[in-house]
N, C-alpha and C. Protein backbone atom coordinates (compact mmCIF):
# COMPACT_ATOMS: atom_id res chain seq x y z
N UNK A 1 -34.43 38.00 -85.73
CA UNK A 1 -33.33 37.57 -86.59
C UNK A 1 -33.24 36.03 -86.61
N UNK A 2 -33.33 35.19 -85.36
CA UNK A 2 -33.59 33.81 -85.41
C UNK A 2 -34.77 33.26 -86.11
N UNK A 3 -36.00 33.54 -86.03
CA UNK A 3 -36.80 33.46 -86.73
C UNK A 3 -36.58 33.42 -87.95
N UNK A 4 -36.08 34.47 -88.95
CA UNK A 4 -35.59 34.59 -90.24
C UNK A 4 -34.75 33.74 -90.54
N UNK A 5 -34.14 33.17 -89.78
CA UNK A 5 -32.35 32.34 -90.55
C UNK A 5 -33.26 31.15 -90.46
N UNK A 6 -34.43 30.99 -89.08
CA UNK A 6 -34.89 29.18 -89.64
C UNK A 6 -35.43 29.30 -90.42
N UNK A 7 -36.04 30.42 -91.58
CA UNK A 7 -36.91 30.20 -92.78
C UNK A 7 -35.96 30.11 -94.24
N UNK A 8 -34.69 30.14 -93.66
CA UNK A 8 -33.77 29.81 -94.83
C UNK A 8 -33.53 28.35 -94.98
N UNK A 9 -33.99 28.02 -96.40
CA UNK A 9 -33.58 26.88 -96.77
C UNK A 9 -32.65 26.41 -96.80
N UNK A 10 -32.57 25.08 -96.11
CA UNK A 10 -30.78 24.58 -96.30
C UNK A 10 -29.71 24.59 -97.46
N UNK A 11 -30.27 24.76 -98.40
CA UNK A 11 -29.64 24.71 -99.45
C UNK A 11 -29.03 25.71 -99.60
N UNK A 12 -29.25 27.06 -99.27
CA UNK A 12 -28.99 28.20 -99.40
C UNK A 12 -27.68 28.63 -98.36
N UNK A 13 -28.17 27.68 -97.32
CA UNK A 13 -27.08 27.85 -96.39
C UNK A 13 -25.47 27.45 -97.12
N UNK A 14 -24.79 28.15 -96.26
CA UNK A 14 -23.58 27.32 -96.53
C UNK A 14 -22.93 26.35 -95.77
N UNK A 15 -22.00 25.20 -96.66
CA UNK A 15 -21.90 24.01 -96.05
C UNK A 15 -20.54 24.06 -95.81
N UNK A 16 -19.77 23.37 -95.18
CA UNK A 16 -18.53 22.69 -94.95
C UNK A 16 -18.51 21.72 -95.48
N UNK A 17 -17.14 21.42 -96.23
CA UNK A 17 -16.96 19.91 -96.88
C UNK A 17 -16.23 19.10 -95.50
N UNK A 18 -16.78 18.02 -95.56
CA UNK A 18 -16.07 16.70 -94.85
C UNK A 18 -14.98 16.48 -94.52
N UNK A 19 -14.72 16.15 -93.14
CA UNK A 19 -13.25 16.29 -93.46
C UNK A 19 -12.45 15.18 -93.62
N UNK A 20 -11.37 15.25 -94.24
CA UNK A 20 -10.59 13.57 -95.00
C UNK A 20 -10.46 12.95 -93.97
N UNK A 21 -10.70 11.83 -93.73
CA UNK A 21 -10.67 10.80 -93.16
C UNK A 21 -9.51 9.33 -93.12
N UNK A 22 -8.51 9.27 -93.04
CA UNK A 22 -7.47 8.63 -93.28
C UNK A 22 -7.33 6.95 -92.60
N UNK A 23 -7.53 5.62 -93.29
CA UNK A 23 -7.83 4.54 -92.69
C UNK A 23 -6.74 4.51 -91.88
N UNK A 24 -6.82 3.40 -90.94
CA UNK A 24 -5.32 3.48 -90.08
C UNK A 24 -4.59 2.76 -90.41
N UNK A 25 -3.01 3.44 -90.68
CA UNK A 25 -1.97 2.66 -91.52
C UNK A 25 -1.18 2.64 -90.07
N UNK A 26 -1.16 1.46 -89.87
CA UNK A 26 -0.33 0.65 -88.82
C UNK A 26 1.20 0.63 -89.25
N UNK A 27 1.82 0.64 -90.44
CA UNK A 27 2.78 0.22 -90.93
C UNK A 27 3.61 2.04 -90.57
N UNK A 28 2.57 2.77 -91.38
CA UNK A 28 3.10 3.88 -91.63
C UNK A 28 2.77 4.63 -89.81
N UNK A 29 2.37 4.04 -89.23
CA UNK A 29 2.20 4.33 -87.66
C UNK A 29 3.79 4.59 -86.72
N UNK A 30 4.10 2.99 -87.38
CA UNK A 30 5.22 3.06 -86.61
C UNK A 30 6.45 2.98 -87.45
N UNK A 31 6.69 3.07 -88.61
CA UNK A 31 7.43 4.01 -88.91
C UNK A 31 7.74 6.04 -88.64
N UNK A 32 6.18 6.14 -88.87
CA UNK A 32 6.52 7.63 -88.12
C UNK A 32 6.99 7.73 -86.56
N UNK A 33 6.62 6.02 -86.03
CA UNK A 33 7.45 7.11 -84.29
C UNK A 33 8.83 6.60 -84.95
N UNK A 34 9.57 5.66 -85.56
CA UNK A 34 10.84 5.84 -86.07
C UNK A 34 11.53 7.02 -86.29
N UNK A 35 11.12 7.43 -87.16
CA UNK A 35 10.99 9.06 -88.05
C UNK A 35 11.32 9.79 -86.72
N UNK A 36 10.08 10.04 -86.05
CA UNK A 36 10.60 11.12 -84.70
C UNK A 36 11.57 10.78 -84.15
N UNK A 37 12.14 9.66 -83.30
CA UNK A 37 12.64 9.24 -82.74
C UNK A 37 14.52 9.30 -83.44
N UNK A 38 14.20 9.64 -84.55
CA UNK A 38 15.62 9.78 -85.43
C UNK A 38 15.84 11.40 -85.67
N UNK A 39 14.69 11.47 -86.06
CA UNK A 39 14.61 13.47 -86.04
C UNK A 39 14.98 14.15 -84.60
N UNK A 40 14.76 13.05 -83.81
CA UNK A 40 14.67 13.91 -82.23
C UNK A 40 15.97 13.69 -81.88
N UNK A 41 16.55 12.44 -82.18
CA UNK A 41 17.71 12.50 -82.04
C UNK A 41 18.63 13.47 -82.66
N UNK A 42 18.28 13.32 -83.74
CA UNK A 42 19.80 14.35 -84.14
C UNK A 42 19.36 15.70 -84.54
N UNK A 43 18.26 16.17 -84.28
CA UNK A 43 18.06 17.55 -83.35
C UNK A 43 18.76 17.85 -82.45
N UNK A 44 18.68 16.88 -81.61
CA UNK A 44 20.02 17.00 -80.12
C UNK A 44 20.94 17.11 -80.67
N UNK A 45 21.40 16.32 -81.26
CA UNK A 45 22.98 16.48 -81.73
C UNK A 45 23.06 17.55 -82.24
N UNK A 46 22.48 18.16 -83.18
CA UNK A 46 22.51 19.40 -83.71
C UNK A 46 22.26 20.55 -83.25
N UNK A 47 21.62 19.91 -82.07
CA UNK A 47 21.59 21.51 -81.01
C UNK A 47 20.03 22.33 -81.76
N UNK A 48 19.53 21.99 -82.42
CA UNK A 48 18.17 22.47 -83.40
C UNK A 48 16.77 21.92 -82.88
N UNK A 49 16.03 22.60 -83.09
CA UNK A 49 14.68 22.65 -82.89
C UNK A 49 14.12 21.26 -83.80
N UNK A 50 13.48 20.26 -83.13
CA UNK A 50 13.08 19.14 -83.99
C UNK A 50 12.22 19.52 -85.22
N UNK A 51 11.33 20.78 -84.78
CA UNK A 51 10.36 20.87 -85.79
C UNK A 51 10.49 21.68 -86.87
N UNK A 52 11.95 22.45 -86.19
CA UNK A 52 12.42 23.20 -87.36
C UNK A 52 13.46 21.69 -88.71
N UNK A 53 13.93 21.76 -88.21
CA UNK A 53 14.89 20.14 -89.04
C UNK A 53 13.95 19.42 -90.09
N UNK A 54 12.84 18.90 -89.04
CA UNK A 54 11.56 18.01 -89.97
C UNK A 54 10.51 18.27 -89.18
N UNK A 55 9.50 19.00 -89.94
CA UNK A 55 8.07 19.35 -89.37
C UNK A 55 7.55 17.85 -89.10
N UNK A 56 6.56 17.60 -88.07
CA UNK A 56 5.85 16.29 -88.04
C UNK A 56 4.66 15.65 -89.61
N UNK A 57 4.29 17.18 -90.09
CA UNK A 57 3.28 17.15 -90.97
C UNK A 57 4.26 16.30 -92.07
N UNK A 58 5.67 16.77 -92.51
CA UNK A 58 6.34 16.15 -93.66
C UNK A 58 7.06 14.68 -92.95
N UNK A 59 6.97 14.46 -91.63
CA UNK A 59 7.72 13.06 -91.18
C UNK A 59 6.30 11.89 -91.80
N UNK A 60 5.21 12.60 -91.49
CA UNK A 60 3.60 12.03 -91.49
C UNK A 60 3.51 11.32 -93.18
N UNK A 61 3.88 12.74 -94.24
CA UNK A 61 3.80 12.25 -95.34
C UNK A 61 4.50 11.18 -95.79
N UNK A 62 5.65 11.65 -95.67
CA UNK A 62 7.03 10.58 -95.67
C UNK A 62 6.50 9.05 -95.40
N UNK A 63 6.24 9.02 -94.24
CA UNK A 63 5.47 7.92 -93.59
C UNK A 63 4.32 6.93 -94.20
N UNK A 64 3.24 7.72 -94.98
CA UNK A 64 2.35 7.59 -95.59
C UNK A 64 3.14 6.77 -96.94
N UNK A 65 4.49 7.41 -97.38
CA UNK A 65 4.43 6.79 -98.59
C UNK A 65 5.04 5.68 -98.71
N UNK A 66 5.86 5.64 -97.65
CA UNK A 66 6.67 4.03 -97.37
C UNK A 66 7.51 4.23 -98.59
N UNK A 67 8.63 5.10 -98.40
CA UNK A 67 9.79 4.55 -99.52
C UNK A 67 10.80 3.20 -99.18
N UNK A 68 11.23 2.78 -99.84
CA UNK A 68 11.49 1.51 -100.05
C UNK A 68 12.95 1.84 -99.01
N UNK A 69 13.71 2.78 -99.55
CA UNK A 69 15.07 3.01 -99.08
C UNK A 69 15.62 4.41 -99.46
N UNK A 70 16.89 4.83 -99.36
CA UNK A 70 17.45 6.61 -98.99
C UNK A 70 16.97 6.81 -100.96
N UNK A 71 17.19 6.52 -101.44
CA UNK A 71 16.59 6.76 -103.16
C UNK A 71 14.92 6.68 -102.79
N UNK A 72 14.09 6.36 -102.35
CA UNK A 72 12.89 7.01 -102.28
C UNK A 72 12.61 8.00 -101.32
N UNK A 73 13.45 7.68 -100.11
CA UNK A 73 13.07 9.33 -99.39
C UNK A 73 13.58 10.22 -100.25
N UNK A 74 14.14 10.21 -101.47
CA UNK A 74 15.20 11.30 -102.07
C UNK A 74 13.63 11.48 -103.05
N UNK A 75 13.50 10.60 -103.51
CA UNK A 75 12.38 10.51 -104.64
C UNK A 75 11.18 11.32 -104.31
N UNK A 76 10.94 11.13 -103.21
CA UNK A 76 9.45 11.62 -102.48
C UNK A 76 9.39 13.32 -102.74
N UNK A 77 10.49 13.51 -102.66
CA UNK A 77 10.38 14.75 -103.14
C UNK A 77 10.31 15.93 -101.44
N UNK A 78 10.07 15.53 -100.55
CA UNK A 78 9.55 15.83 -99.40
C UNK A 78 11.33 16.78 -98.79
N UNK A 79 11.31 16.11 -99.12
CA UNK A 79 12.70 17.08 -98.04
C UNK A 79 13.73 17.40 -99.08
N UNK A 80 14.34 18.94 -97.88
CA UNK A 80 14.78 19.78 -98.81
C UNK A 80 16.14 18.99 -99.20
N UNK A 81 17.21 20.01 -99.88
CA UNK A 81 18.41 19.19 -99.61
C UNK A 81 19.27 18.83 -98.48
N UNK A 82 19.61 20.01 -98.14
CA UNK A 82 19.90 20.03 -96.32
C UNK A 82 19.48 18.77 -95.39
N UNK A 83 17.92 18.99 -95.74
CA UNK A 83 17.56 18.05 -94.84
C UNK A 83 17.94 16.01 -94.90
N UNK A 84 17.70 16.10 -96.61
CA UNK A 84 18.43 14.69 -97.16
C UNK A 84 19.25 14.35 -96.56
N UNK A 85 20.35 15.58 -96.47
CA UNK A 85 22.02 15.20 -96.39
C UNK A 85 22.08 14.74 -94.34
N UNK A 86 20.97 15.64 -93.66
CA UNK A 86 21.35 15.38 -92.58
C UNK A 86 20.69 14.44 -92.40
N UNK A 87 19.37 13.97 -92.25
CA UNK A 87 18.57 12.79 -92.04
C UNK A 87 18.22 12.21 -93.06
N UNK A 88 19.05 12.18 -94.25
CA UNK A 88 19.00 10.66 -95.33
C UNK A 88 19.20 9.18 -94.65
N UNK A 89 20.31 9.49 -94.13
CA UNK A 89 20.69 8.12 -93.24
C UNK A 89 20.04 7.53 -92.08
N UNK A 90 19.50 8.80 -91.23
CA UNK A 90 19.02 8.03 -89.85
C UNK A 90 17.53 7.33 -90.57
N UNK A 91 16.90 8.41 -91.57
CA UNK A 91 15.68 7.66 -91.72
C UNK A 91 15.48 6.31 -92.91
N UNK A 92 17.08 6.24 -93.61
CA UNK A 92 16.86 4.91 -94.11
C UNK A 92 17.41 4.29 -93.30
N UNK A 93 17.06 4.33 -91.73
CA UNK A 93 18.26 3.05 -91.32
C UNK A 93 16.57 2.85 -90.80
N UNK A 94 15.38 3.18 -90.26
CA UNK A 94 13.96 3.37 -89.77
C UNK A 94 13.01 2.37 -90.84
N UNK A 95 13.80 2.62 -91.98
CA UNK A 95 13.06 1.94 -93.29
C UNK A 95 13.66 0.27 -93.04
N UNK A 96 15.20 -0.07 -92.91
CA UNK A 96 15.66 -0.95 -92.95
C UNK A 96 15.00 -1.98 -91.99
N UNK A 97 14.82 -0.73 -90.21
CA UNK A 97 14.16 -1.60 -89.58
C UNK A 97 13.01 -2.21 -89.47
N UNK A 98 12.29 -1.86 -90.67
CA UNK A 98 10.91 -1.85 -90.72
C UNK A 98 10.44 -3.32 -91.46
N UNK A 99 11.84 -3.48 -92.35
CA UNK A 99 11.46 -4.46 -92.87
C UNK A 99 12.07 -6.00 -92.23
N UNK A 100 12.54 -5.84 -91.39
CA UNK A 100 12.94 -6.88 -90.49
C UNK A 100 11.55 -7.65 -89.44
């Protein structure tokens, strides 16, 4: 059976695509430990699961897009309403500090 699979041409084989590769955004680095660090907080306060509140994958995107202020985290489209209303504020205050 080994014999046979090395007489298959590579081409025939099947491939895996590449996987995305993301340059390193320093900016959007540390804004996301912001992000956690505001999510984690008022998880506590809320007595809630951090990852239930804001998954890391949507703090990541968020992060990636660098909204300007609480009208682009709104814009981004990323979080639900709930979530706006509870962490609209902590994470434009993360944005504010960012630009200092």
């Amino acid at each position: 059976a080994v014999e046979k699979g090395m007489k298959v041409p590579r081409t025939v084989l099947p491939s895996f695509p590449e996987p995305v590769r993301h340059k390193r955004d320093y900016v959007a680095e540390r804004l996301m430990s912001c992000f956690k660090k505001a999510r984690d907080s008022r998880a506590e306060q809320l007595n809630m699961d951090p990852g239930f509140l804001m998954p890391n994958a949507m703090l990541k995107s968020l992060a990636r897009e660098k909204p300007r202020d609480l009208a682009g985290i709104e814009g981004s489209g990323l979080l639900k309403k709930w979530q706006l209303e509870v962490m609209g504020e902590p994470l434009a205050k993360c944005l504010r500090k960012s630009k200092t």
